[in-house]
Protein backbone atom coordinates (compact mmCIF):
# COMPACT_ATOMS: atom_id res chain seq x y z
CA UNK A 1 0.00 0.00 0.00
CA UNK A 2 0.89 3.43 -0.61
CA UNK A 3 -0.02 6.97 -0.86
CA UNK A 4 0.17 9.88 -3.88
CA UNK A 5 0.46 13.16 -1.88
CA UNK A 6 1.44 15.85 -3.83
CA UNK A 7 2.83 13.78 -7.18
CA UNK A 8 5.45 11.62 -4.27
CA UNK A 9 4.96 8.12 -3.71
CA UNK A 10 4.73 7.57 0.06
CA UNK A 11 5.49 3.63 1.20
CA UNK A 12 3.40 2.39 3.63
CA UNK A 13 2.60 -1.23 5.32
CA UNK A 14 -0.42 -3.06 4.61
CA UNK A 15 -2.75 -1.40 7.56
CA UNK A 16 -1.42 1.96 5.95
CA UNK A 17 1.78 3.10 8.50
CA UNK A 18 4.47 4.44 7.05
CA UNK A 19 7.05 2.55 6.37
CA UNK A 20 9.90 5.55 7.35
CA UNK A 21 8.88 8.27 10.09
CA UNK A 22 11.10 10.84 7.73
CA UNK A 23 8.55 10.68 4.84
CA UNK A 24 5.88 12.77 7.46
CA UNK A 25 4.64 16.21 6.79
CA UNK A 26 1.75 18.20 7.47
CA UNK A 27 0.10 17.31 4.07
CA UNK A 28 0.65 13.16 4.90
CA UNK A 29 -0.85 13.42 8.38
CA UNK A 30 -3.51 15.32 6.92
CA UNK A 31 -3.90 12.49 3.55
CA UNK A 32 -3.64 9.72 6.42
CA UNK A 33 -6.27 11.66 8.68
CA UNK A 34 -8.74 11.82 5.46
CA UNK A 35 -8.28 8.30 4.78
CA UNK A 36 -9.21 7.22 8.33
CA UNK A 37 -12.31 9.51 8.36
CA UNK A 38 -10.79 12.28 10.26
CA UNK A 39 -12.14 15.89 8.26
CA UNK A 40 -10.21 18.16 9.35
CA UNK A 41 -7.12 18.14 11.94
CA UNK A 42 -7.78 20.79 14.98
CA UNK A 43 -5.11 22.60 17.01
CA UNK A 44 -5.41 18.97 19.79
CA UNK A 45 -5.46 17.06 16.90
CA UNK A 46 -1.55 18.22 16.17
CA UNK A 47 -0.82 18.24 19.42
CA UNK A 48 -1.77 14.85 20.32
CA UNK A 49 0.34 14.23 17.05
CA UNK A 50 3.48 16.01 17.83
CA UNK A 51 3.96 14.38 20.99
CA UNK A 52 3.94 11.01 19.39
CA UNK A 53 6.53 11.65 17.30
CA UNK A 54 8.51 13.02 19.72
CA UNK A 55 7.93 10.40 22.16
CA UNK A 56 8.85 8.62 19.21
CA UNK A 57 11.54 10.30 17.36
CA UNK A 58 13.28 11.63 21.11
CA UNK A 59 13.10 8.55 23.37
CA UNK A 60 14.11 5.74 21.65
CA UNK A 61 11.15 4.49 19.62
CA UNK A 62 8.97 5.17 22.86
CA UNK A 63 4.78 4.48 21.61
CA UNK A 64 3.01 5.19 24.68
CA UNK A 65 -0.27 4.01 25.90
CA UNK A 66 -3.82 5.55 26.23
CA UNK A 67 -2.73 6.38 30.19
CA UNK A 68 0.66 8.28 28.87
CA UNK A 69 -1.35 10.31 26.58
CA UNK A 70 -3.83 11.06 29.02
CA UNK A 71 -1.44 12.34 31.46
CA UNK A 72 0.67 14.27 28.64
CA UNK A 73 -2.42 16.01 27.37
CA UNK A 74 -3.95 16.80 30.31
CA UNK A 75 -0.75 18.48 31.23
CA UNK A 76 -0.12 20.23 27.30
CA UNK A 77 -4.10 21.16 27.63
CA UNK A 78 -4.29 22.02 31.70
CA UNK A 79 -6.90 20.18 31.92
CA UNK A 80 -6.60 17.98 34.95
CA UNK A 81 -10.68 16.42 34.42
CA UNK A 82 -9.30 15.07 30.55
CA UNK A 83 -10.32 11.44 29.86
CA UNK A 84 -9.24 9.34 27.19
CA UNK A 85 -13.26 9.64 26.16
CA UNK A 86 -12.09 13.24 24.07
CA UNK A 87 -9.56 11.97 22.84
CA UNK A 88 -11.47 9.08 21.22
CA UNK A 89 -13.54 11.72 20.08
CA UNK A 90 -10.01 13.26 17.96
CA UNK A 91 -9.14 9.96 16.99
CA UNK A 92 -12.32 7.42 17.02
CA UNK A 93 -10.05 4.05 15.90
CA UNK A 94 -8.35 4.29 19.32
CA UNK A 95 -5.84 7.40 19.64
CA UNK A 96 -2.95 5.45 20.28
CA UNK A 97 -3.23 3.53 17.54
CA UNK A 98 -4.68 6.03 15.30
CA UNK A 99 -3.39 8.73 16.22
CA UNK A 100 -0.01 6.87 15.76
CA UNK A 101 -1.04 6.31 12.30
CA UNK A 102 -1.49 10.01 11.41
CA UNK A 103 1.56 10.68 13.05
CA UNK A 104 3.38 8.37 10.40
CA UNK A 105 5.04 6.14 12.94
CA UNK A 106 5.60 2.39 12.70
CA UNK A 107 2.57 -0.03 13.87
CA UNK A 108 2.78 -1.07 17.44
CA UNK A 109 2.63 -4.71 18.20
CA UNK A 110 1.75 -3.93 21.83
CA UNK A 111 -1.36 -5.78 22.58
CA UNK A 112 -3.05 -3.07 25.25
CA UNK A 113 -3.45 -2.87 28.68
CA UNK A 114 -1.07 -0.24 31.32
């Protein structure tokens, strides 16, 4: 599988992640987000995305969980009431998985759970 954003060939795996984190822009998240049924990306929408990547990108291939991106969020939004409920609503296919999609990092293998 791959996508055609702006006349480039991006590779991607069979479930649609990108096979190399350096072929991520702006206008791939935004392909990817379309493609998953995501409209339009929102200021928490990028946010949730940036610090995936650099969780990603900065800490040794670090993909955290729904309770790590609770906590970050609720500390990038100051909003200590946050539950991973509005953050389903950003990213309704799970926003760890999802959201890690968007973000054009590798597919996790972790299976769930804390």
């Amino acid at each position: 599988m791959s996508y055609e954003i702006n006349g480039k060939t991006i590779e991607s795996n069979a479930n649609g992640y990108l096979m190399n984190v350096d072929d991520w822009d702006e206008a791939v998240a935004k392909a990817i987000a379309k493609q998953e049924g995501i409209e339009e990306l929102t200021q928490r929408h990028w946010d949730l995305l940036n610090y995936l990547r650099d969780e990603y990108i900065n800490n040794a291939g670090h993909q955290p969980n729904m309770r790590n991106i609770v906590k970050a969020m609720q500390t990038k939004w100051n909003d200590k009431k946050l539950e991973a409920k509005s953050l389903y609503e950003l990213f309704p296919g799970n926003p760890d998985k999802q959201g890690s999609k968007v973000a054009g990092l590798p597919e996790s293998k972790r299976k769930g759970g804390y």
